[in-house]
Protein backbone atom coordinates (compact mmCIF):
# COMPACT_ATOMS: atom_id res chain seq x y z
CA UNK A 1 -54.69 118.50 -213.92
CA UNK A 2 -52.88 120.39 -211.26
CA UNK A 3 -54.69 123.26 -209.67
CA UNK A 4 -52.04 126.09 -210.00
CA UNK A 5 -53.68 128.05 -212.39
CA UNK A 6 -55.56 130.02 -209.37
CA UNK A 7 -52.64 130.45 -207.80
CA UNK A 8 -51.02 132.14 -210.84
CA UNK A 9 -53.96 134.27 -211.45
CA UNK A 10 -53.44 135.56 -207.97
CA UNK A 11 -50.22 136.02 -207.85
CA UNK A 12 -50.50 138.54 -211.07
CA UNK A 13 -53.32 140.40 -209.32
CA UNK A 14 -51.03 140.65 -206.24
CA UNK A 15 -47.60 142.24 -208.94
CA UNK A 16 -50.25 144.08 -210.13
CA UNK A 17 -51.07 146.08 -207.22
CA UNK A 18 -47.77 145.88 -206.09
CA UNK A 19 -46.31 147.32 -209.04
CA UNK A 20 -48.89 150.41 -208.65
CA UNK A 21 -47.79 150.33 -205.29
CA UNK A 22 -44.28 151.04 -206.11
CA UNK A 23 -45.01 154.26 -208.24
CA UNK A 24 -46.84 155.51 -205.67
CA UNK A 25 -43.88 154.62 -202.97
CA UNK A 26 -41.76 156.41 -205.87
CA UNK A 27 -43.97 159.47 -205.96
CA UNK A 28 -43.93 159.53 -201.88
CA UNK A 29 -40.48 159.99 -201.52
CA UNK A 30 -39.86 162.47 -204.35
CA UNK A 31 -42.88 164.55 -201.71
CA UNK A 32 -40.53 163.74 -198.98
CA UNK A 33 -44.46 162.12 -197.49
CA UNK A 34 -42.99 160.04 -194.30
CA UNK A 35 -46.42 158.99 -193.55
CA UNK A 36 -47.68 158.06 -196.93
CA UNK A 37 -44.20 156.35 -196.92
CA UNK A 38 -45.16 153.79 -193.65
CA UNK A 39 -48.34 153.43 -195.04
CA UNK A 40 -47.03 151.94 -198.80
CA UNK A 41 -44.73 149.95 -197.13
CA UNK A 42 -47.20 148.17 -194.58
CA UNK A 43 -49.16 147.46 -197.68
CA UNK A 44 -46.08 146.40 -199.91
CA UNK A 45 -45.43 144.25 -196.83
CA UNK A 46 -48.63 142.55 -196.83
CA UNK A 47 -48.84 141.75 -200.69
CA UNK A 48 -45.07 140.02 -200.29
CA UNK A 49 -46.35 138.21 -197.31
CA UNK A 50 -49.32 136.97 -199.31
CA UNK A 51 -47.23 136.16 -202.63
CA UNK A 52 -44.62 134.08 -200.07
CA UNK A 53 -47.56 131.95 -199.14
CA UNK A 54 -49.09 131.51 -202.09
CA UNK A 55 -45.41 130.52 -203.09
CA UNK A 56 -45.58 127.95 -200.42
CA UNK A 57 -48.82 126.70 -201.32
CA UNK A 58 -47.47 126.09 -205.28
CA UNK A 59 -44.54 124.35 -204.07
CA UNK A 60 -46.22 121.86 -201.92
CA UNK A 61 -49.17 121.32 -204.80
CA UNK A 62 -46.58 120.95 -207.24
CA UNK A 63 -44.47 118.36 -204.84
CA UNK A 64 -48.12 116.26 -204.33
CA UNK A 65 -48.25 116.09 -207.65
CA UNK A 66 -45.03 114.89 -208.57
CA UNK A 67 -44.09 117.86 -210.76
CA UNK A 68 -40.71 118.54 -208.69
CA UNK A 69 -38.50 115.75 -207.05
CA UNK A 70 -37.99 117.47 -203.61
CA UNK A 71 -34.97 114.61 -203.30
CA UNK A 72 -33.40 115.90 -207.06
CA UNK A 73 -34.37 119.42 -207.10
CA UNK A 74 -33.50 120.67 -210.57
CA UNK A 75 -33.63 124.38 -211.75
CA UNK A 76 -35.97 124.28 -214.22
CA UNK A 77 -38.47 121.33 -213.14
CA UNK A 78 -41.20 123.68 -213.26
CA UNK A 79 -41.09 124.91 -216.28
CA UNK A 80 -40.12 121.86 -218.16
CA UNK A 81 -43.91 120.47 -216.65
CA UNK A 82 -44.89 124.18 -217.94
CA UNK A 83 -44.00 123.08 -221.29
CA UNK A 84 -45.84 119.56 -221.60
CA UNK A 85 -49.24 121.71 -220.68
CA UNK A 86 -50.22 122.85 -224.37
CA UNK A 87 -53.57 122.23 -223.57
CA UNK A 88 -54.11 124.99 -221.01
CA UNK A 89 -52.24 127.54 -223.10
CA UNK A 90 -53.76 129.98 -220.39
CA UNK A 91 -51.27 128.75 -217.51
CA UNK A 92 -48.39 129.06 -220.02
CA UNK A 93 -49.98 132.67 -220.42
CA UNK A 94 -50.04 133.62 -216.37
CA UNK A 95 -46.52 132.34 -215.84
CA UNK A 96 -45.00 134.44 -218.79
CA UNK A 97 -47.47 137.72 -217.31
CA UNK A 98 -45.98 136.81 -213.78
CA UNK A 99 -42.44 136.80 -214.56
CA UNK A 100 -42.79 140.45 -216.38
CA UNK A 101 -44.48 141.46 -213.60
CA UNK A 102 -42.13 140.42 -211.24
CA UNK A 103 -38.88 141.72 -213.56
CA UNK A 104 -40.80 145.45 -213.40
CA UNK A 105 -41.27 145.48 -209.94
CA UNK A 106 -37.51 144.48 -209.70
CA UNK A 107 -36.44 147.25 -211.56
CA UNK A 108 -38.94 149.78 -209.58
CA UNK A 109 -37.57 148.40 -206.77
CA UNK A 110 -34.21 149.20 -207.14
CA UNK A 111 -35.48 152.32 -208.81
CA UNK A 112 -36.91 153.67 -204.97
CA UNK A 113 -33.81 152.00 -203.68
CA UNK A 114 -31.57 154.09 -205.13
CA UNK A 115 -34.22 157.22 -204.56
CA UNK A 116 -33.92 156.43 -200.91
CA UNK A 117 -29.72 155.69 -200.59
CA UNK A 118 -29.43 159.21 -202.14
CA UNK A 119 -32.34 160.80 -199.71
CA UNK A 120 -30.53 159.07 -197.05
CA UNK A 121 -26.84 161.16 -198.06
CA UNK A 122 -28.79 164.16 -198.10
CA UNK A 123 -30.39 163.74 -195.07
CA UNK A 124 -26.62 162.42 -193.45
CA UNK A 125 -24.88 165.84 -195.13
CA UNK A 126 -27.14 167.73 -193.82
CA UNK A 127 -27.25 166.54 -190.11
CA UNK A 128 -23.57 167.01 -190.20
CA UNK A 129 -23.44 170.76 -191.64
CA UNK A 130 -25.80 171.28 -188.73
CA UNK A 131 -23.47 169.38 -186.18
CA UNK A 132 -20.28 171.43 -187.85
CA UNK A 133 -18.65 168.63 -188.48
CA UNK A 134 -15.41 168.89 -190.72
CA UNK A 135 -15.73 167.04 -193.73
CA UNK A 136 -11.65 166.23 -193.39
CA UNK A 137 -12.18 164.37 -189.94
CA UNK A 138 -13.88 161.42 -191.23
CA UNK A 139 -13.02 157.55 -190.79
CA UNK A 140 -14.31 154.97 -193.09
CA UNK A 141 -16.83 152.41 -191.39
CA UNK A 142 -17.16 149.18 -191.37
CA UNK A 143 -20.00 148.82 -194.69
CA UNK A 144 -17.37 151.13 -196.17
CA UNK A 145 -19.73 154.60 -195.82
CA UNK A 146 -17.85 157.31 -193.71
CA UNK A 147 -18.72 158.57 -190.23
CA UNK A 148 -17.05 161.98 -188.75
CA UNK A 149 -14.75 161.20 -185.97
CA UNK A 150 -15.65 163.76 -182.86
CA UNK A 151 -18.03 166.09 -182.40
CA UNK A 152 -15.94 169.05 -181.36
CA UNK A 153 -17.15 171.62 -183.01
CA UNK A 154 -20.89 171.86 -182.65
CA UNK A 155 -23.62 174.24 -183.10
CA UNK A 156 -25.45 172.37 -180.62
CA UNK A 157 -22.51 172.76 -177.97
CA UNK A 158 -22.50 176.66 -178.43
């Protein structure tokens, strides 16, 4: 029997908390909370450092034991193993919990992504109100945002 099963159970624990991590990332930037901000991401950084080695750790068990062919890596290797283990229905269980765990934090993810990009604008419109900057005297840049093109007209030159 391969000893994954811990690993599994620890990875869920670790989407877990980073899943309650992300609503509460979510509910610091609607609070515009730059410190409670830093703070969820040094811990969101720390769970994903964690998961990556516990990633490592399952790939090298699962190469020992001959469960993936490192010299014919297939997609899908894994899980066609996953399938032969009826007898520990509770792996089959962890992996399934794992994978929604890991499609919901995707999604709040790209949820506070998006939260951010549009804090970001706001943030960018309103530097440049404050500058004066013309909203007609802008060039397109190179990750195709826009960027005003001179500073003429400033509040902070008057």
């Amino acid at each position: 029997m391969v000893p994954v099963e811990p690993i599994f159970a620890r990875n869920k624990e670790l989407l877990d908390s980073l899943s309650t991590l992300l609503d509460s990332e979510r509910d610091a930037l609607a609070q515009l909370s730059p410190e409670k901000i830093l703070e969820i991401s040094e811990q969101k950084q720390s769970i994903l450092d964690e998961l990556d080695s516990l990633n490592i750790k399952r790939h090298s068990l699962l190469l020992k034991f001959g469960i993936i062919d490192q010299k014919k890596a297939e997609e899908g290797q894994f899980k066609a193993w996953l399938q032969t283990q009826l007898e520990n229905p509770r792996l089959n269980d962890l992996v399934l919990e794992c994978e929604i765990l890991l499609e919901s934090c995707k999604v709040k993810n790209q949820s506070n992504e998006q939260i951010l990009y549009i804090a970001q604008k706001r943030n960018k419109s309103l530097l440049e109100i404050l500058k004066g900057t013309d909203k007609k005297s802008r060039v397109y840049t190179a990750t195709g945002g826009t960027k005003p093109v001179s500073s003429k007209h400033t509040i902070g030159r008057a």
